[in-house]
C-alpha atoms as a PDB file:
ATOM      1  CA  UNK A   1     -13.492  12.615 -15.554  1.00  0.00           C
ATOM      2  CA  UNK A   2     -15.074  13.343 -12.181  1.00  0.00           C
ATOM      3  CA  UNK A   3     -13.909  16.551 -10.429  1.00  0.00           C
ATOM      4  CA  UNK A   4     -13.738  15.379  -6.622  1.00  0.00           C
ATOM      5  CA  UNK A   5     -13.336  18.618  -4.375  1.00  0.00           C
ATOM      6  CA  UNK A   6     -15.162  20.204  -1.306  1.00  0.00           C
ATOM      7  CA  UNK A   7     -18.406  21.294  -2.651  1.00  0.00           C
ATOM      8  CA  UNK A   8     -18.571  17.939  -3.861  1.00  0.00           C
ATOM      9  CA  UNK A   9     -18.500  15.863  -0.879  1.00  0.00           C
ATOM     10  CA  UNK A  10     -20.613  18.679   0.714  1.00  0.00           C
ATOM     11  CA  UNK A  11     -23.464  17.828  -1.493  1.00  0.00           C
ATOM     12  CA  UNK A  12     -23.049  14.241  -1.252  1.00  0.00           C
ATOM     13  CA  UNK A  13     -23.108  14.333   2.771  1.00  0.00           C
ATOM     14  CA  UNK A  14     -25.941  16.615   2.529  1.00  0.00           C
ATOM     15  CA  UNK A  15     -27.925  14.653   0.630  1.00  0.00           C
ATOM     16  CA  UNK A  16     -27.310  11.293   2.180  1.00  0.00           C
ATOM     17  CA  UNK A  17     -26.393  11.628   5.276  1.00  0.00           C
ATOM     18  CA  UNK A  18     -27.977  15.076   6.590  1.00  0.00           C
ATOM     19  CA  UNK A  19     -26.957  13.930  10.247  1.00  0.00           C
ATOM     20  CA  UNK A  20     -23.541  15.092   9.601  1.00  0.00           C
ATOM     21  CA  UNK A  21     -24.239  18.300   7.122  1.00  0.00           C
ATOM     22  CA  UNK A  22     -22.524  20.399   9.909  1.00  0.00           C
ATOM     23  CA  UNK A  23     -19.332  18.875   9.829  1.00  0.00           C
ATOM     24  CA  UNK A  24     -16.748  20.835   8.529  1.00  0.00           C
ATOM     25  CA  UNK A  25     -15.175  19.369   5.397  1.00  0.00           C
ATOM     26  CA  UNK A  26     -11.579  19.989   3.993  1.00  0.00           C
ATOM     27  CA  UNK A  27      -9.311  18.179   2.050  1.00  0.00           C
ATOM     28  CA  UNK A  28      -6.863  15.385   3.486  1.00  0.00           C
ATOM     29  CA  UNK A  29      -3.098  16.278   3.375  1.00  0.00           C
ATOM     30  CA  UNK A  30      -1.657  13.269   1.935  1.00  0.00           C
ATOM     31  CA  UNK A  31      -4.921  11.960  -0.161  1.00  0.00           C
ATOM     32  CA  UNK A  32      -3.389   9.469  -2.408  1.00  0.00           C
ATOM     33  CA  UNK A  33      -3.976   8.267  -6.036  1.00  0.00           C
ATOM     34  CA  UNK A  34      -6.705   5.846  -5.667  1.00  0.00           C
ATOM     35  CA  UNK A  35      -9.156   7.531  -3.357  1.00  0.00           C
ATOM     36  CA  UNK A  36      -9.609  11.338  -2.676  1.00  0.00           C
ATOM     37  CA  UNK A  37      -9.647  11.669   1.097  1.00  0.00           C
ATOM     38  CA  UNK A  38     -11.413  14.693   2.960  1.00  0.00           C
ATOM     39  CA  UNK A  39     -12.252  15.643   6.544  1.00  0.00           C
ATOM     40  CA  UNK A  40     -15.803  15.094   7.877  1.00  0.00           C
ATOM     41  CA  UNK A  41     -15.675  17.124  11.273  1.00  0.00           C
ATOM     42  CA  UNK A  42     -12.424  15.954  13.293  1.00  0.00           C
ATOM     43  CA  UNK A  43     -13.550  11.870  13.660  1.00  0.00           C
ATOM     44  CA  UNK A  44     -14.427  11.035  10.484  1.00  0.00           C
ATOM     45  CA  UNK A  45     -13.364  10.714   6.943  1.00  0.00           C
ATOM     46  CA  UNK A  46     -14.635  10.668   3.302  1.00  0.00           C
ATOM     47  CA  UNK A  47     -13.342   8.642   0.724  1.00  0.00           C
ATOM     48  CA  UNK A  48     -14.243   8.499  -2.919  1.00  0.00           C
ATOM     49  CA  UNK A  49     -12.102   6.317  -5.795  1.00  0.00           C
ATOM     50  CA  UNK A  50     -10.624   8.358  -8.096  1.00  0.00           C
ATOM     51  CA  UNK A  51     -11.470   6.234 -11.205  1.00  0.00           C
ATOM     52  CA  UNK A  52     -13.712   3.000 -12.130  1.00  0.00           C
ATOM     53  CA  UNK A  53     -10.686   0.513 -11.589  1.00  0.00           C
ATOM     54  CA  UNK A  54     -10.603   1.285  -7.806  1.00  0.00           C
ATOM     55  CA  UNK A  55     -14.453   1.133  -6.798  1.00  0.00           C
ATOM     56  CA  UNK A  56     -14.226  -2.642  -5.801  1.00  0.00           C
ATOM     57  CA  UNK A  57     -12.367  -1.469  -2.858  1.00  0.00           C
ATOM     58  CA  UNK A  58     -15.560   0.372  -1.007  1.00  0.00           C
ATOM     59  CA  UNK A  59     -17.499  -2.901  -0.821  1.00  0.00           C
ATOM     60  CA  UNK A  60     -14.367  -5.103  -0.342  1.00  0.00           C
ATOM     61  CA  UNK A  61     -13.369  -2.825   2.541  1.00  0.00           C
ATOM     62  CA  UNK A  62     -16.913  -2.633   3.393  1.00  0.00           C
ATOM     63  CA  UNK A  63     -16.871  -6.234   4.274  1.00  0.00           C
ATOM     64  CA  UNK A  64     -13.828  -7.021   5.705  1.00  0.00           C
ATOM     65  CA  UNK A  65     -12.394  -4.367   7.383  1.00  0.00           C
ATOM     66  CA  UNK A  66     -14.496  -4.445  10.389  1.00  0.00           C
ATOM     67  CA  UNK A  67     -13.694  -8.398  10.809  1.00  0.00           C
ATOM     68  CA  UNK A  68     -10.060  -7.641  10.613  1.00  0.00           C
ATOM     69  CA  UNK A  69     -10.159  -5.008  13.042  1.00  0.00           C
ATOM     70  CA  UNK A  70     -11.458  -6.872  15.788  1.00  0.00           C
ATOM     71  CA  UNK A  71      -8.407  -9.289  15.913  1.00  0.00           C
ATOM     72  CA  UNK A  72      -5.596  -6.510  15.309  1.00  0.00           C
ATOM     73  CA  UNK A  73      -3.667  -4.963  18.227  1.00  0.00           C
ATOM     74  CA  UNK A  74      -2.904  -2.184  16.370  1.00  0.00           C
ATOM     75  CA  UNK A  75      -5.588   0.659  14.798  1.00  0.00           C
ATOM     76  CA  UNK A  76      -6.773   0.080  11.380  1.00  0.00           C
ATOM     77  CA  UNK A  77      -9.165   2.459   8.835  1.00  0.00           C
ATOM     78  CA  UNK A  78     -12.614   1.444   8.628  1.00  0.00           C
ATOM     79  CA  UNK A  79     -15.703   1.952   7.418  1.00  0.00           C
ATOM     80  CA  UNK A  80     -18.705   3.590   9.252  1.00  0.00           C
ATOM     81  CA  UNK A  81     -21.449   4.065   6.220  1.00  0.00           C
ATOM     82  CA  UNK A  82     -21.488   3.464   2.970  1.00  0.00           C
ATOM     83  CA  UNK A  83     -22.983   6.311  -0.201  1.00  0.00           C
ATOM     84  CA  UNK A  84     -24.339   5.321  -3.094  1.00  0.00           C
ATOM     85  CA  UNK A  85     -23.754   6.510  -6.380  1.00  0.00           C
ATOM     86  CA  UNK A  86     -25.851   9.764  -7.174  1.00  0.00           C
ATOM     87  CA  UNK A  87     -26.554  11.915 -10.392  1.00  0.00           C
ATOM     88  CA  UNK A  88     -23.299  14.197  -8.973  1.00  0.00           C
ATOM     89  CA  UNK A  89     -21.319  11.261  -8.363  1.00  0.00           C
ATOM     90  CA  UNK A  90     -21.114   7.639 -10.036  1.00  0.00           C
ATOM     91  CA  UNK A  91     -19.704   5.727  -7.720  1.00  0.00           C
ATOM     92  CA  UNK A  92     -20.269   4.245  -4.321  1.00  0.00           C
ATOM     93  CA  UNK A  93     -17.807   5.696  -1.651  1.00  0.00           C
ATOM     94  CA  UNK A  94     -17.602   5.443   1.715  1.00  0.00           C
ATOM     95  CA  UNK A  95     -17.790   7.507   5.156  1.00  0.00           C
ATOM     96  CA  UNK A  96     -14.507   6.144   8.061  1.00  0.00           C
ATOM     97  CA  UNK A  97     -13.610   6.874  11.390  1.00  0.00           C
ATOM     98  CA  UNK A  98     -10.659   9.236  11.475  1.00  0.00           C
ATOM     99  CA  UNK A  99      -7.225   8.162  13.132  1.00  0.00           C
ATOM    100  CA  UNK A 100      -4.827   9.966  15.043  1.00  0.00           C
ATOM    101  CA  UNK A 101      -1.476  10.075  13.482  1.00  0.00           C
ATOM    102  CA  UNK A 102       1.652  11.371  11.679  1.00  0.00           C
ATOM    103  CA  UNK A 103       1.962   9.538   8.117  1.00  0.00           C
ATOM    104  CA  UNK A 104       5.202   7.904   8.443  1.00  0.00           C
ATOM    105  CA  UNK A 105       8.741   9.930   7.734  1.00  0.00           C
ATOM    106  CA  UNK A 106      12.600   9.008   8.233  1.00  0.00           C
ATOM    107  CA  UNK A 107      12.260  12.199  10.473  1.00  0.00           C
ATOM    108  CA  UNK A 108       9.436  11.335  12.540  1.00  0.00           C
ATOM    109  CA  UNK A 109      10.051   8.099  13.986  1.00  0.00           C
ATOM    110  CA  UNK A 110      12.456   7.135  17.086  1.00  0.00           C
ATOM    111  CA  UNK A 111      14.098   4.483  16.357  1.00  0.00           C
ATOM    112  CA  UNK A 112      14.145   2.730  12.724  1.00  0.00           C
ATOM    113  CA  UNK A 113      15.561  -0.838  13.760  1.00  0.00           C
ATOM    114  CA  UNK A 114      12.117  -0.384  16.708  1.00  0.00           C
ATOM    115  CA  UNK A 115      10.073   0.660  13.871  1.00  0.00           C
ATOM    116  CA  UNK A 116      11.121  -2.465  11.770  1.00  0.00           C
ATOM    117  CA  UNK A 117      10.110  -4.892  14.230  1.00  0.00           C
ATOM    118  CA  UNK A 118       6.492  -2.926  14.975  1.00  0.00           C
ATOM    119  CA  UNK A 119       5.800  -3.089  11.414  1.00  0.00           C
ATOM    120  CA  UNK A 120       7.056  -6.730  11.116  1.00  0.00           C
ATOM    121  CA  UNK A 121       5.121  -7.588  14.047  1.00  0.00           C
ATOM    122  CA  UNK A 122       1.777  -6.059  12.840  1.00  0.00           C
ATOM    123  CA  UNK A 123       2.626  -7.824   9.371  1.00  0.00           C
ATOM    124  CA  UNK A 124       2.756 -11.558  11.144  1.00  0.00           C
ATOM    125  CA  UNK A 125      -0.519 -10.672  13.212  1.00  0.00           C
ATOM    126  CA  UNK A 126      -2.218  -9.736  10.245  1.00  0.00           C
ATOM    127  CA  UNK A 127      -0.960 -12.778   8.260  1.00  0.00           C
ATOM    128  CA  UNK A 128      -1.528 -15.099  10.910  1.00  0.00           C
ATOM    129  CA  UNK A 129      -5.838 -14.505  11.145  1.00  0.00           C
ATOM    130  CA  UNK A 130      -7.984 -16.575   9.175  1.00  0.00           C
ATOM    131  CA  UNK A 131      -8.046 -15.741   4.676  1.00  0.00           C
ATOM    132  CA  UNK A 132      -9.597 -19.085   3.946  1.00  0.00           C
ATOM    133  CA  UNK A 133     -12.495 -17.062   2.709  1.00  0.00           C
ATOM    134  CA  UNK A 134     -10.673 -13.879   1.870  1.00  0.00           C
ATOM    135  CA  UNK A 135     -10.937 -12.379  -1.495  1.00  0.00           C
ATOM    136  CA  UNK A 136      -7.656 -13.816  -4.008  1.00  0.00           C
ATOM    137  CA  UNK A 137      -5.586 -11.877  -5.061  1.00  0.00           C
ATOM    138  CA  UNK A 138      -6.781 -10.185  -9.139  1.00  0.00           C
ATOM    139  CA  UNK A 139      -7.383  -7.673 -11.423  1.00  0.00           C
ATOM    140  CA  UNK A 140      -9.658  -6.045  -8.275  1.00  0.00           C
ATOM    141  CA  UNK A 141      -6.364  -5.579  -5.908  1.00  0.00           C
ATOM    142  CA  UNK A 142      -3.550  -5.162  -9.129  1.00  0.00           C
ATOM    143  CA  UNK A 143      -2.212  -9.059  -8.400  1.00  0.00           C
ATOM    144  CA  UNK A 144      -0.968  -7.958  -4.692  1.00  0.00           C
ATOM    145  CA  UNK A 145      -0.363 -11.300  -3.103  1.00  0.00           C
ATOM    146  CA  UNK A 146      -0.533 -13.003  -6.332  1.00  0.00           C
ATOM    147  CA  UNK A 147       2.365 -14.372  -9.332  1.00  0.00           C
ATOM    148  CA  UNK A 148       4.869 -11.495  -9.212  1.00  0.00           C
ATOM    149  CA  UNK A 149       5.024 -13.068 -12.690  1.00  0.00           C
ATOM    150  CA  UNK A 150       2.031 -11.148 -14.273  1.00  0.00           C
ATOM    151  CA  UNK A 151       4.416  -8.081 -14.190  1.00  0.00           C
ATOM    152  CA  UNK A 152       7.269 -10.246 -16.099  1.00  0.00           C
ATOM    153  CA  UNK A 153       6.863  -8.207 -19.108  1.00  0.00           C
ATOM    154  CA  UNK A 154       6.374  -4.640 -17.931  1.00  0.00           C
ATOM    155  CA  UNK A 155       9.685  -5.309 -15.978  1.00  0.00           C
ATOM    156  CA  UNK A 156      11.778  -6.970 -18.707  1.00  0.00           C
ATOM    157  CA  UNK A 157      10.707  -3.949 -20.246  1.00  0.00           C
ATOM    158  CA  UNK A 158      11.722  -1.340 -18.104  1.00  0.00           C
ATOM    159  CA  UNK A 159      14.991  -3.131 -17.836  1.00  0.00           C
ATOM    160  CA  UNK A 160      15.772  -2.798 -21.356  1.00  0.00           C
ATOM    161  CA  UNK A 161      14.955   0.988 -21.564  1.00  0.00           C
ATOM    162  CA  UNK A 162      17.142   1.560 -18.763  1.00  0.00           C
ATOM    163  CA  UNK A 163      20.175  -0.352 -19.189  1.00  0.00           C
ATOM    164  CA  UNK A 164      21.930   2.763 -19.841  1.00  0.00           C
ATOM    165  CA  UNK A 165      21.838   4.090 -16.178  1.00  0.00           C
ATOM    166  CA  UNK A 166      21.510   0.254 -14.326  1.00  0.00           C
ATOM    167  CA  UNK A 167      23.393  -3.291 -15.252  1.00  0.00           C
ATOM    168  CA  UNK A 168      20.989  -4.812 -16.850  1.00  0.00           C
ATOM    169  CA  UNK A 169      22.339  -8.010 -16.160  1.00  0.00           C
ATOM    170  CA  UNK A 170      22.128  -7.868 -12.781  1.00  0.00           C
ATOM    171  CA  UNK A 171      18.790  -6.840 -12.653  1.00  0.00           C
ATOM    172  CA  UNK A 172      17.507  -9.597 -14.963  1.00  0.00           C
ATOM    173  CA  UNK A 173      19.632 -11.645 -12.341  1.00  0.00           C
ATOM    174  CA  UNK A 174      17.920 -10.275  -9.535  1.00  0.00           C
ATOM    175  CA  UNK A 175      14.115 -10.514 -11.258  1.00  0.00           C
ATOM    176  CA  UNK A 176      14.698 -13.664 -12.561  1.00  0.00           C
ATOM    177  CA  UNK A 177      15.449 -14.738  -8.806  1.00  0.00           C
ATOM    178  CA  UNK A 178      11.799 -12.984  -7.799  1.00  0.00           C
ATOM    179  CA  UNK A 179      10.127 -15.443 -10.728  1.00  0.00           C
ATOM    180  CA  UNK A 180      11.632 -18.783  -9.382  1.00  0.00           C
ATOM    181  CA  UNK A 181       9.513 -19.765  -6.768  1.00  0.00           C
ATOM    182  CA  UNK A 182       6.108 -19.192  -5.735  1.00  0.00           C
ATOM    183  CA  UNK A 183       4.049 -19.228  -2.677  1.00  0.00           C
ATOM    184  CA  UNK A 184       3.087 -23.273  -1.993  1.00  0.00           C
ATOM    185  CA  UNK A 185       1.546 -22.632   1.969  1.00  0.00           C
ATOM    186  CA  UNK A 186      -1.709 -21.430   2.801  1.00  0.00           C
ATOM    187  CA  UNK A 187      -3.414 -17.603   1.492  1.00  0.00           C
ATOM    188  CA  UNK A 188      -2.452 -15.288   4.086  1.00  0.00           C
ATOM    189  CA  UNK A 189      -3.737 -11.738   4.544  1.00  0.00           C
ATOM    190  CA  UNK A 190      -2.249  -9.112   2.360  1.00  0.00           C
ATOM    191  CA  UNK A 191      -2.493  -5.505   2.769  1.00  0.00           C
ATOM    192  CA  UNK A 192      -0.873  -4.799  -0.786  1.00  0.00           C
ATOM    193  CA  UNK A 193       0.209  -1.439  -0.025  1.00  0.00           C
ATOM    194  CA  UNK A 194       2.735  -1.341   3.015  1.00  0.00           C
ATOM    195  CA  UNK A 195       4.247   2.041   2.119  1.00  0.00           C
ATOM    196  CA  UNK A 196       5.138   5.181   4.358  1.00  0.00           C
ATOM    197  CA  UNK A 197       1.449   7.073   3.162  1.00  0.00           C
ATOM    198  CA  UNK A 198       0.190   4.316   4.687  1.00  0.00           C
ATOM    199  CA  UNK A 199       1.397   3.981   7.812  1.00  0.00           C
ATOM    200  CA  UNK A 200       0.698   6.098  10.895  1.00  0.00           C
ATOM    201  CA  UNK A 201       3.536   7.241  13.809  1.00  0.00           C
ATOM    202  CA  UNK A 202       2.404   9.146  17.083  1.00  0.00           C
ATOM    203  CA  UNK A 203       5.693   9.789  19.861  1.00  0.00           C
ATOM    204  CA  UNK A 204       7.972   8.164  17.467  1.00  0.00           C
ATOM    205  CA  UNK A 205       5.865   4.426  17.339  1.00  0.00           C
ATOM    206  CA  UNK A 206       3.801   2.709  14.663  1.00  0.00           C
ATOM    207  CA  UNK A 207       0.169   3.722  15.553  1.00  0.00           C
ATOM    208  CA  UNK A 208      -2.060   2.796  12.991  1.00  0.00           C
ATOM    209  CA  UNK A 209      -2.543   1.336   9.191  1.00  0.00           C
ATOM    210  CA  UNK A 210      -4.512   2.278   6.548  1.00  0.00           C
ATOM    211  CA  UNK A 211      -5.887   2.056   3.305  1.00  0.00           C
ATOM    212  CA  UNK A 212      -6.928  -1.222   2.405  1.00  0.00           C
ATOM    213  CA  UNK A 213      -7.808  -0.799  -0.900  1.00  0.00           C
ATOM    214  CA  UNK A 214      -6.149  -3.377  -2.612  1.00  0.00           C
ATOM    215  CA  UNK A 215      -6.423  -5.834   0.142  1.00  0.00           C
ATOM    216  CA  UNK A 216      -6.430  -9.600  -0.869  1.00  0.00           C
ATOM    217  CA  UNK A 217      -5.306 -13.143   0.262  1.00  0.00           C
ATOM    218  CA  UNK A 218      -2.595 -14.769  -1.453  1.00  0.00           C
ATOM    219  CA  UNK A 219       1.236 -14.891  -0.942  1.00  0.00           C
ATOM    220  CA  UNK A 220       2.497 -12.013   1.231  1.00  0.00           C
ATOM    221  CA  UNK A 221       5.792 -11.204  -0.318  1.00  0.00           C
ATOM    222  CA  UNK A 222       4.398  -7.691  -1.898  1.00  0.00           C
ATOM    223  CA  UNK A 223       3.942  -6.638   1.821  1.00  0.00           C
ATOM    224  CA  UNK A 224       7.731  -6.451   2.442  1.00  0.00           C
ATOM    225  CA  UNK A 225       9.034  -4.702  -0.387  1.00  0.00           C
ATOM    226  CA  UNK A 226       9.799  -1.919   2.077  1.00  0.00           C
ATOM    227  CA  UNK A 227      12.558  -3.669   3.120  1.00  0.00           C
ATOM    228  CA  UNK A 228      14.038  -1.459   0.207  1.00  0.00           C
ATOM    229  CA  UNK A 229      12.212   1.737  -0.373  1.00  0.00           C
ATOM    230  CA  UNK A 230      12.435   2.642   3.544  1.00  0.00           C
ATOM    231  CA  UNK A 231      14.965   0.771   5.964  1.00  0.00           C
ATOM    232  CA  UNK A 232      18.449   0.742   6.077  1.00  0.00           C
ATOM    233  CA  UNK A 233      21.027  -2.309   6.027  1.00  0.00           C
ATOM    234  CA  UNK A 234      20.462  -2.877   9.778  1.00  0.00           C
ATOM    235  CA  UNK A 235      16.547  -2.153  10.092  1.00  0.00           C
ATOM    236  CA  UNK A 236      16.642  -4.657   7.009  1.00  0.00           C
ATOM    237  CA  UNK A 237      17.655  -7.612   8.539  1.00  0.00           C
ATOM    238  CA  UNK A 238      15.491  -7.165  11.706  1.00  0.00           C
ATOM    239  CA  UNK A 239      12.472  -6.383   9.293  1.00  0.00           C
ATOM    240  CA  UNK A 240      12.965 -10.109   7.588  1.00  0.00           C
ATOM    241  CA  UNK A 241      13.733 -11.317  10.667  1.00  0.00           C
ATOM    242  CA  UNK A 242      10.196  -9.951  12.281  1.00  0.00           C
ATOM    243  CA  UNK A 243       8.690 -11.778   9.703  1.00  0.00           C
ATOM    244  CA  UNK A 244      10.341 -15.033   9.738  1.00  0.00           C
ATOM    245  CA  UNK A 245      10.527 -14.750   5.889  1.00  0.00           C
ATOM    246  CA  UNK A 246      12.212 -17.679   3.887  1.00  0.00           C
ATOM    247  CA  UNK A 247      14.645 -16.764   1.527  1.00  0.00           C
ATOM    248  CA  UNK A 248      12.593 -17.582  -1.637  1.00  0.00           C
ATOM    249  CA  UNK A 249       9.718 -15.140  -0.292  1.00  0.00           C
ATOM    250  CA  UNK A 250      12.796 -12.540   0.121  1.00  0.00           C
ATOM    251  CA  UNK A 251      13.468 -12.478  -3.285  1.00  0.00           C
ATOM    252  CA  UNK A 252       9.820 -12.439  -3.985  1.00  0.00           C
ATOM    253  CA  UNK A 253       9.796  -9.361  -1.835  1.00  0.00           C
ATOM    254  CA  UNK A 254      12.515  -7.519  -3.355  1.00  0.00           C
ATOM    255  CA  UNK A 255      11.027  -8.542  -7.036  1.00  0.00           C
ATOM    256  CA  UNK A 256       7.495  -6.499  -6.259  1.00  0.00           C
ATOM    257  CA  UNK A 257      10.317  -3.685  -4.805  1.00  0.00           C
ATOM    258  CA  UNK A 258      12.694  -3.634  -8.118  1.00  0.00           C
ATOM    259  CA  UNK A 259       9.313  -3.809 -10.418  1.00  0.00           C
ATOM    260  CA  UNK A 260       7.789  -0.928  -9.199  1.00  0.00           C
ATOM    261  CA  UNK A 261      11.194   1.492  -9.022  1.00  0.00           C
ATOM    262  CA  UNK A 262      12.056   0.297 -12.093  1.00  0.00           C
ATOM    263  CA  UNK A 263       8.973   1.090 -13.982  1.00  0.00           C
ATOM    264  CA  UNK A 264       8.427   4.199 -12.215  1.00  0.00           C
ATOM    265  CA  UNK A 265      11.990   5.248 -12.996  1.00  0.00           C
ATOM    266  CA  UNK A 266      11.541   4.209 -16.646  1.00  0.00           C
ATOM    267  CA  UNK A 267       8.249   6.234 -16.663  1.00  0.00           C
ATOM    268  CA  UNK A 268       8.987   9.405 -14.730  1.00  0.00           C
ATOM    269  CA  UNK A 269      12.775   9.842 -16.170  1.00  0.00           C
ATOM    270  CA  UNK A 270      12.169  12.639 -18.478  1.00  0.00           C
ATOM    271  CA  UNK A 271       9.121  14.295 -16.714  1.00  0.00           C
ATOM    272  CA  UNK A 272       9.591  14.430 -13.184  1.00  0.00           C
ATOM    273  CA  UNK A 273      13.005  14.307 -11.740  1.00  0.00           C
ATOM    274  CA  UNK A 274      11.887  13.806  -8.285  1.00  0.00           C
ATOM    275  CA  UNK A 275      10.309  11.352  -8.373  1.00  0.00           C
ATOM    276  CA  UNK A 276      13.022   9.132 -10.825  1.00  0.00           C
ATOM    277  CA  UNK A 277      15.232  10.541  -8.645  1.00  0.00           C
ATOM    278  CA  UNK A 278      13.377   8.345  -5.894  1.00  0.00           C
ATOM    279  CA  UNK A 279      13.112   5.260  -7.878  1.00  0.00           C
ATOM    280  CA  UNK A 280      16.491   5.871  -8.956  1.00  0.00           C
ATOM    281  CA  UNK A 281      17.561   5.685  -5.410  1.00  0.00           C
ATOM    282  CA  UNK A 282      15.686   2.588  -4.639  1.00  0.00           C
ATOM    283  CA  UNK A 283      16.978   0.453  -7.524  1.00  0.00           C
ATOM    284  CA  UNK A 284      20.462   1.031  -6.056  1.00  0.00           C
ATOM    285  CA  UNK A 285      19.057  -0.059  -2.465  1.00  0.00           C
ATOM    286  CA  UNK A 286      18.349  -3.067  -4.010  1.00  0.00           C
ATOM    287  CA  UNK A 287      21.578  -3.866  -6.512  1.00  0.00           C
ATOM    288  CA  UNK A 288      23.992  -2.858  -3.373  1.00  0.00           C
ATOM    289  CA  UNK A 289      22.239  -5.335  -1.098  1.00  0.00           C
ATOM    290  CA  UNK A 290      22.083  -7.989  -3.205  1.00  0.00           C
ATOM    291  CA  UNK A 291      25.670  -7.744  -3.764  1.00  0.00           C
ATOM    292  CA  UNK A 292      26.454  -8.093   0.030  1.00  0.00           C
END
């Protein structure tokens, strides 16, 4: 296992990019799980993948995130240089400019039915440029944007093991709904992680995206599963409305949302209460509003 800290990167920016050796460097706040995220001086950033499985995403990001950014109103996180794998590090990783920005909170934004239709806007932008040559969705993104289907068994799964705190019925109902229709138009764009970490707010408005990682073109249901984890009832229905989503990519939607809660309810259940406790949360999100 690599150890990814300061003296780390440090090295790394000594040694290949000596320009910037000056630059203080400090840990990110809110780093995530697939990258570890550090400050290089106060404009830039350093990002490294955490394990094997996410190194596709330097070159992928490499290559397309400074295409996408030139036809996006809003901000996105990209690339400046790229590292190469060393004898202190095995990987490539990859030097970004910095943006400004609050990551996304209930408690930071002004308005949540305004913030629905920024997000849903920036979604049908972003959906609406060019993939014919984008990278499909696959194993290098985890299947964003592709057959919710793949995950058929790890849900049907998680179902079982939890059908003493859920209906199970009702949530085969519901997941059996995600599985019975697919995507039949064009790829579109798909960010594959549309979560709060992601998301940026200055003075109370949507300000910037990032983390790309697991970018892909495909079928961009997976990008609204925060209808669930996030919005209300109200900011719910302006979100899908944003979008223009048909129904059958609405239940798509809330599929990738009730997969993910339920297997990281089933998995974090009798380790770490907080964050069941979240999942738990968002499985009823989904069971009450389906039953409206």
């Amino acid at each position: 296992m690599v150890h990814i800290n300061v003296e780390l990167v440090t090295r790394l920016i000594r040694e290949q990019f000596p320009e910037w050796s000056d630059l203080e460097i400090s840990p990110v706040k809110f780093s995530g799980n697939d990258n570890r995220t550090f400050h290089l001086g106060d404009h830039m950033s350093v990002r490294l993948p955490s394990a094997a499985s996410y190194v596709p995403q330097v070159e992928k990001e490499r290559i397309w995130l400074p295409l996408l950014k030139q036809q996006l109103s809003l901000p996105i996180s990209a690339p400046l240089a790229k590292g190469n794998p060393s004898a202190m590090y095995p990987w490539p990783w990859s030097v970004n400019m910095w943006l400004e920005g609050e990551t996304l909170t209930r408690n930071n934004i002004n308005d949540v039915n305004q913030f629905a239709r920024d997000l849903g806007k920036f979604l049908v932008e972003f959906q609406s440029i060019d993939a014919s040559q984008g990278p499909a969705a696959g194993e290098h993104n985890f299947y964003r944007g592709g057959p919710i289907a793949v995950y058929d068994e790890e849900a049907r799964t998680a179902i079982e093991n939890t059908k003493d705190t859920f209906d199970e019925h009702l949530l085969k109902e519901i997941w059996a709904l995600a599985l019975d229709s697919k995507w039949d138009k064009d790829p579109v764009w798909v960010h594959g992680d549309i979560a709060p970490g992601n998301l940026l707010v200055n003075e109370g408005r949507l300000c910037a995206v990032i983390d790309f990682g697991i970018l892909g073109v495909g079928d961009p249901s997976c990008d609204a599963a925060m209808a669930w984890t996030f919005f209300d009832n109200d900011s719910r229905k302006i979100f899908k409305e944003q979008l223009g989503m048909d129904q059958d990519t609405w239940n798509r939607a809330r599929g990738w949302a009730l997969w993910k809660a339920l297997i990281t309810y089933d998995g974090n259940r009798n380790s770490n209460r907080a964050v069941a406790e979240q999942s738990f949360n968002v499985i009823n999100v989904i069971v009450d509003d389906y039953e409206r």
